[in-house]
C-alpha atoms as a PDB file:
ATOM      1  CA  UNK A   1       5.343  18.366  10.426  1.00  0.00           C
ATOM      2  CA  UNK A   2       2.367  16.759   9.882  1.00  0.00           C
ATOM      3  CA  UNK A   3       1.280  12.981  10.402  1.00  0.00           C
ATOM      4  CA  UNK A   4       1.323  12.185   6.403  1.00  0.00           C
ATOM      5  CA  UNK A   5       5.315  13.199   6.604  1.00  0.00           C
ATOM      6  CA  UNK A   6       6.759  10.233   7.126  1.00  0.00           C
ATOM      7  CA  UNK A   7       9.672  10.630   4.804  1.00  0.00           C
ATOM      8  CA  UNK A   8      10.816  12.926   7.457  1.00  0.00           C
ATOM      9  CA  UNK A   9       9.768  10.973  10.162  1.00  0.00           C
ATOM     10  CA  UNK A  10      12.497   9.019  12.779  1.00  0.00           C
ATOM     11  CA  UNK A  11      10.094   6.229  12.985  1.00  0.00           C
ATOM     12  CA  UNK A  12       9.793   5.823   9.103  1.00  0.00           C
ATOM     13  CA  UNK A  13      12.308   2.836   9.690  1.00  0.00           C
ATOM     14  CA  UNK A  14       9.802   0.850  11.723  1.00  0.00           C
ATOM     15  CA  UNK A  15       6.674   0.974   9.757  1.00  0.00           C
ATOM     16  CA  UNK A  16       5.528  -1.504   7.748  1.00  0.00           C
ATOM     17  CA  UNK A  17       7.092  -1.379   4.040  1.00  0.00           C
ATOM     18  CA  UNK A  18       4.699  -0.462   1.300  1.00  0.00           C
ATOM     19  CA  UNK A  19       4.393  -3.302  -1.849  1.00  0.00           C
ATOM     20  CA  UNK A  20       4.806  -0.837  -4.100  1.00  0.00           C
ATOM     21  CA  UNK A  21       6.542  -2.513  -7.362  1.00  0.00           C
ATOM     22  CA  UNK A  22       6.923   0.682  -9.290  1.00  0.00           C
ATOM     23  CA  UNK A  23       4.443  -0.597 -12.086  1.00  0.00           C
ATOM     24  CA  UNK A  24       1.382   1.644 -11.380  1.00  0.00           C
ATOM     25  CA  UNK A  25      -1.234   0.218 -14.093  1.00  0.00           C
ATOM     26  CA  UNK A  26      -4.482   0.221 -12.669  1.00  0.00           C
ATOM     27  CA  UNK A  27      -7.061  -2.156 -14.128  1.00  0.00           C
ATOM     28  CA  UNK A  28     -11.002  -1.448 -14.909  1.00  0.00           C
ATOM     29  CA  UNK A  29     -11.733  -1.985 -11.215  1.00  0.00           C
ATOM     30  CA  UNK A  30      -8.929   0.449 -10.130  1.00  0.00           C
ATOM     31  CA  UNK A  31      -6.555  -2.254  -8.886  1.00  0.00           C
ATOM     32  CA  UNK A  32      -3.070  -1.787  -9.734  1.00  0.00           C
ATOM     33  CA  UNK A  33      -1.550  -4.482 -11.463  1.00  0.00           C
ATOM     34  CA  UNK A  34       1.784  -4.594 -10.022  1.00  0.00           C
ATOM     35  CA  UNK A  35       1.056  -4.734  -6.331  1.00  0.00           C
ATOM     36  CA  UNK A  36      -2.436  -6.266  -6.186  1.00  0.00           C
ATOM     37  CA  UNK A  37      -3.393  -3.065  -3.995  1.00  0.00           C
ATOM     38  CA  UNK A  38      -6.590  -0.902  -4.872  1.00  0.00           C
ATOM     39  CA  UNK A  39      -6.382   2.506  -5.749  1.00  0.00           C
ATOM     40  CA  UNK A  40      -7.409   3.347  -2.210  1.00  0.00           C
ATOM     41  CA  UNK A  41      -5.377   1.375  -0.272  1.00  0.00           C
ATOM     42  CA  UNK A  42      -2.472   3.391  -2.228  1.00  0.00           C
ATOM     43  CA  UNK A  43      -3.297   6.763  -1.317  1.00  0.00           C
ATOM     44  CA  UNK A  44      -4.279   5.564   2.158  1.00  0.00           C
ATOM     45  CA  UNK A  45      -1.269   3.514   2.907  1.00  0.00           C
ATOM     46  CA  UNK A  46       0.402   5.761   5.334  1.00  0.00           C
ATOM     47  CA  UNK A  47      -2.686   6.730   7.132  1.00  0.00           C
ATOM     48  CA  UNK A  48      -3.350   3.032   8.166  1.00  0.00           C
ATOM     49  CA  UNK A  49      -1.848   1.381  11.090  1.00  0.00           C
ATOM     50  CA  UNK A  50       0.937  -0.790  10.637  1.00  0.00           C
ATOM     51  CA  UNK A  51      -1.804  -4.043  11.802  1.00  0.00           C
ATOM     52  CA  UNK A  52      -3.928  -2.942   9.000  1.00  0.00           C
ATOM     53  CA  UNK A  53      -0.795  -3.073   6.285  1.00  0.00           C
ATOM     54  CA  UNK A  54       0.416  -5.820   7.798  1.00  0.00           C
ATOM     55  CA  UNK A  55      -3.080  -7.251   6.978  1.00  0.00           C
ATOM     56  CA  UNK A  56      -3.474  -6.191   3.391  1.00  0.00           C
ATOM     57  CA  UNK A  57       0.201  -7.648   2.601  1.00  0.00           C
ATOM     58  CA  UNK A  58      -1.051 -10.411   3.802  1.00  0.00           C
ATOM     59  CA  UNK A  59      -4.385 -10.518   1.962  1.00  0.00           C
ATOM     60  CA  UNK A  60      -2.158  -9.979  -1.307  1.00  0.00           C
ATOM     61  CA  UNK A  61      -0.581 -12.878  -1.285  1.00  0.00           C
ATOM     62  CA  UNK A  62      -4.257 -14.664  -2.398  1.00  0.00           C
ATOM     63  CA  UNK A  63      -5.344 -11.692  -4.426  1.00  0.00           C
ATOM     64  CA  UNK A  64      -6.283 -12.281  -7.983  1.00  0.00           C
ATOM     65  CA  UNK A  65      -7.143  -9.714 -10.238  1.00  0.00           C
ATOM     66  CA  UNK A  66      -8.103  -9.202 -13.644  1.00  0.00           C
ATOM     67  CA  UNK A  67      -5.622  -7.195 -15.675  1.00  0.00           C
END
C-alpha cells in the first residue's frame, strides 16, 4: 500500500476531513468555487499533515474569491 491510500488506510478515521462540497468549478485563478480550496491544495490534500489541513480549513473560513 502506498502512503496516498488512505481509503484503505485504518487511520483514515482520524485524519482531518477534506471540505470537499462536491461542486468542483474552478474559477480563472484555479480556485474551486465550492470549497474555497486551490487547485493545489486539492490534489495535495492527503499528502499534507493533518496541522497543515487543519490550517487551510481554517484559512477558508476568511477566503474570498472571485467566481
Amino acid at each position: 500500500m502506498s502512503n496516498h491510500d488512505y481509503m484503505f488506510d485504518k487511520d483514515f478515521k482520524d485524519k482531518v476531513e477534506s471540505p470537499c462540497l462536491s461542486i468542483c468549478t474552478y474559477n480563472n485563478e484555479d480556485y474551486c468555487i465550492g470549497c474555497k480550496r486551490h487547485m493545489n491544495e486539492i490534489f495535495d490534500w492527503y499528502d499534507y499533515s493533518d496541522h497543515m489541513r487543519s490550517a487551510i480549513i481554517k484559512d477558508l473560513k476568511k477566503r474570498r474569491i472571485d467566481v
